[in-house]
C-alpha atoms as a PDB file:
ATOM      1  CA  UNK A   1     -11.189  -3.892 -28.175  1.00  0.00           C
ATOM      2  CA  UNK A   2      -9.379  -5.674 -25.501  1.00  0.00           C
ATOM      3  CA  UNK A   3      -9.949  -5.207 -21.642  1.00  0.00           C
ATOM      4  CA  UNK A   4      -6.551  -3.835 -19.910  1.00  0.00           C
ATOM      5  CA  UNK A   5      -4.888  -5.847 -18.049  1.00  0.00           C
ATOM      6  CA  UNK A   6      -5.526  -6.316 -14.266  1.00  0.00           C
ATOM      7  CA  UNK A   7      -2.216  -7.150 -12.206  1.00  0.00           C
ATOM      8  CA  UNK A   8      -3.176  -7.243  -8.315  1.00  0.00           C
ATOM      9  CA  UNK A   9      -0.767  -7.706  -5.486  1.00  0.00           C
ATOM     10  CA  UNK A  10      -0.755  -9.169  -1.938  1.00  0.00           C
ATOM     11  CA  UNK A  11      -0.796  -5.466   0.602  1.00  0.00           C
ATOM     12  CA  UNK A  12       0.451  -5.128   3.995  1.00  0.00           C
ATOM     13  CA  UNK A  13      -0.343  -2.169   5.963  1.00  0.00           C
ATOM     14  CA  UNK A  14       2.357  -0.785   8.751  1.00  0.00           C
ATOM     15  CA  UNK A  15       1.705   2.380  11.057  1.00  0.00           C
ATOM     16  CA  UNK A  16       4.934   4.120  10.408  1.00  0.00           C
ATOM     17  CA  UNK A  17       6.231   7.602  12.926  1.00  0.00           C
ATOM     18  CA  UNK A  18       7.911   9.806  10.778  1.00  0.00           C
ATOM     19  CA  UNK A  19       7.785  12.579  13.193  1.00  0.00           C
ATOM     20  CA  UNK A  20       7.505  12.950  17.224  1.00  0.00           C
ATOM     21  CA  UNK A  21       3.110  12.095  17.545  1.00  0.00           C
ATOM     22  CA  UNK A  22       3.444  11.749  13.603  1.00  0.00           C
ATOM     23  CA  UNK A  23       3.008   8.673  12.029  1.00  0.00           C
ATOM     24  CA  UNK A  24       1.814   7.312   8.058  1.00  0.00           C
ATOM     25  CA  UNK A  25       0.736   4.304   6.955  1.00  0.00           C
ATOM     26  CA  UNK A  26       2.820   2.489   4.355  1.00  0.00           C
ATOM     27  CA  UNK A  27       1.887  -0.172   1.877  1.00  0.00           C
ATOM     28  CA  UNK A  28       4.160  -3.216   1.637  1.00  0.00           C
ATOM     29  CA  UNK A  29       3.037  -4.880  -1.872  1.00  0.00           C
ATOM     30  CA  UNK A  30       4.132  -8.222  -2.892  1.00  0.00           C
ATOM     31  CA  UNK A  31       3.433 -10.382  -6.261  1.00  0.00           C
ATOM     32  CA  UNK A  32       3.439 -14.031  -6.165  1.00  0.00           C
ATOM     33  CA  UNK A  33       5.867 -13.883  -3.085  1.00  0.00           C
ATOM     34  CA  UNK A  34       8.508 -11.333  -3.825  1.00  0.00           C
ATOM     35  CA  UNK A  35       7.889  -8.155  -3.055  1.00  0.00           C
ATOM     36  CA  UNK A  36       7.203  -5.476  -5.825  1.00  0.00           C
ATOM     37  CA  UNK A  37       8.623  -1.937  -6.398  1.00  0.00           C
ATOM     38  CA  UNK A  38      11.258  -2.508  -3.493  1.00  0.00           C
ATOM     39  CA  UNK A  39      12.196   1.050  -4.808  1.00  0.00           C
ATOM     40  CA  UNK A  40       8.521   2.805  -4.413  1.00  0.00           C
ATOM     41  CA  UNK A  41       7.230   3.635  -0.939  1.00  0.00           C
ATOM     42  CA  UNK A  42       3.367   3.865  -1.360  1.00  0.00           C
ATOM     43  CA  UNK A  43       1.731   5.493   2.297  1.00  0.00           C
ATOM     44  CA  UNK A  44      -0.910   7.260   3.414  1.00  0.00           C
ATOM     45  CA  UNK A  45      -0.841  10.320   5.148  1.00  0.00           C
ATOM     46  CA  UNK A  46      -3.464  10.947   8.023  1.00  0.00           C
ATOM     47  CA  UNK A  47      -4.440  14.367   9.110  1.00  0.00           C
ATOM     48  CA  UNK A  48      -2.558  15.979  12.106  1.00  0.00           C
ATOM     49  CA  UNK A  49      -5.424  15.171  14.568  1.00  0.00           C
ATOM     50  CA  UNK A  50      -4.450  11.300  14.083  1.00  0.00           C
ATOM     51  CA  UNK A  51      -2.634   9.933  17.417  1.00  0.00           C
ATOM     52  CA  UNK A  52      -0.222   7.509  16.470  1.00  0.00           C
ATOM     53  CA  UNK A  53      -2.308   5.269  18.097  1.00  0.00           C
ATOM     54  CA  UNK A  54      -5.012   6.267  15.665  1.00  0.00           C
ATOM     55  CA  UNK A  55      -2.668   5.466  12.789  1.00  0.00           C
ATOM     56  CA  UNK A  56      -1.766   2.512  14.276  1.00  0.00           C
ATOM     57  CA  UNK A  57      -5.047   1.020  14.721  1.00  0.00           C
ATOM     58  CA  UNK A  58      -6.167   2.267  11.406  1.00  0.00           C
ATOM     59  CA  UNK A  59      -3.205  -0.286  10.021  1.00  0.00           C
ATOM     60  CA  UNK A  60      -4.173  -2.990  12.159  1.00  0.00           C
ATOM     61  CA  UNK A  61      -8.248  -2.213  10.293  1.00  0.00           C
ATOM     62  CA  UNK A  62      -6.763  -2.140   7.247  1.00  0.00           C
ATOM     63  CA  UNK A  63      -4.499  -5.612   7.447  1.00  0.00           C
ATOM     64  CA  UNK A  64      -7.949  -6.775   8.883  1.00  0.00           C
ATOM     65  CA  UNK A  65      -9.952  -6.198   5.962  1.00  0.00           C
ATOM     66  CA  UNK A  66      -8.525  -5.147   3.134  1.00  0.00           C
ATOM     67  CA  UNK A  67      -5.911  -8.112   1.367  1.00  0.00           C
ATOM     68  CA  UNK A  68      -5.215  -7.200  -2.100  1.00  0.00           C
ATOM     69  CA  UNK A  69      -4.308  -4.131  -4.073  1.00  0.00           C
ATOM     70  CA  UNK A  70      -5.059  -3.984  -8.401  1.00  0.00           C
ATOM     71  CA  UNK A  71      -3.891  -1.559 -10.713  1.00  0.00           C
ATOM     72  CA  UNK A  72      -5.416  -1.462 -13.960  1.00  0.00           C
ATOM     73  CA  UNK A  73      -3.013  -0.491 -16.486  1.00  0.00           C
ATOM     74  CA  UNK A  74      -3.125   0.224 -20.323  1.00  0.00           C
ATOM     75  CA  UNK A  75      -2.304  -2.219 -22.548  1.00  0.00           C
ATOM     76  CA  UNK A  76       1.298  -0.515 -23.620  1.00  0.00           C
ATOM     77  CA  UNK A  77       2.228  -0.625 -19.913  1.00  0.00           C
ATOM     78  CA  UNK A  78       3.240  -3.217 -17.590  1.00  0.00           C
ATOM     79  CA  UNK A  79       4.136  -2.561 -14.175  1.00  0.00           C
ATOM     80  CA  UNK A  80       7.710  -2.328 -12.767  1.00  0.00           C
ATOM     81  CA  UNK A  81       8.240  -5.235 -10.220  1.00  0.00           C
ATOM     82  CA  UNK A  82      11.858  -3.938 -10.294  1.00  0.00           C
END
């Protein structure tokens, strides 16, 4: 048995306000310099007590620390880097 595949992509974090004193933060993935799934908006969604400050901050953390997303997929799939 063969071990899935492993692709991993470069990740970019960006507060986002997608309401007044809402805000997300969104994902920007690239793969070996072009960015992947321009279609596909991946975010995460804070709770409501979360300034946009907060969210903002948390982004800033995040571009800080974390530099690389993987997905793990089976071996009949390979992922659309439309």
């Amino acid at each position: 048995m063969t071990e899935p595949p492993i692709y991993r992509y470069d990740v970019t974090f960006e507060a986002t306000e997608i309401d007044q004193g809402r805000s997300i933060v969104t994902l920007a993935l690239s793969h070996e310099g072009s960015a992947s799934a321009p279609s596909t908006t991946f975010f995460f969604e804070p709770t409501e007590e979360m300034t946009p400050e907060d969210t903002k901050l948390l982004a800033q953390f995040l571009n800080q620390y974390i530099t690389r997303l993987g997905i793990v997929l089976p071996d009949t799939a390979e992922p659309d880097d439309g």
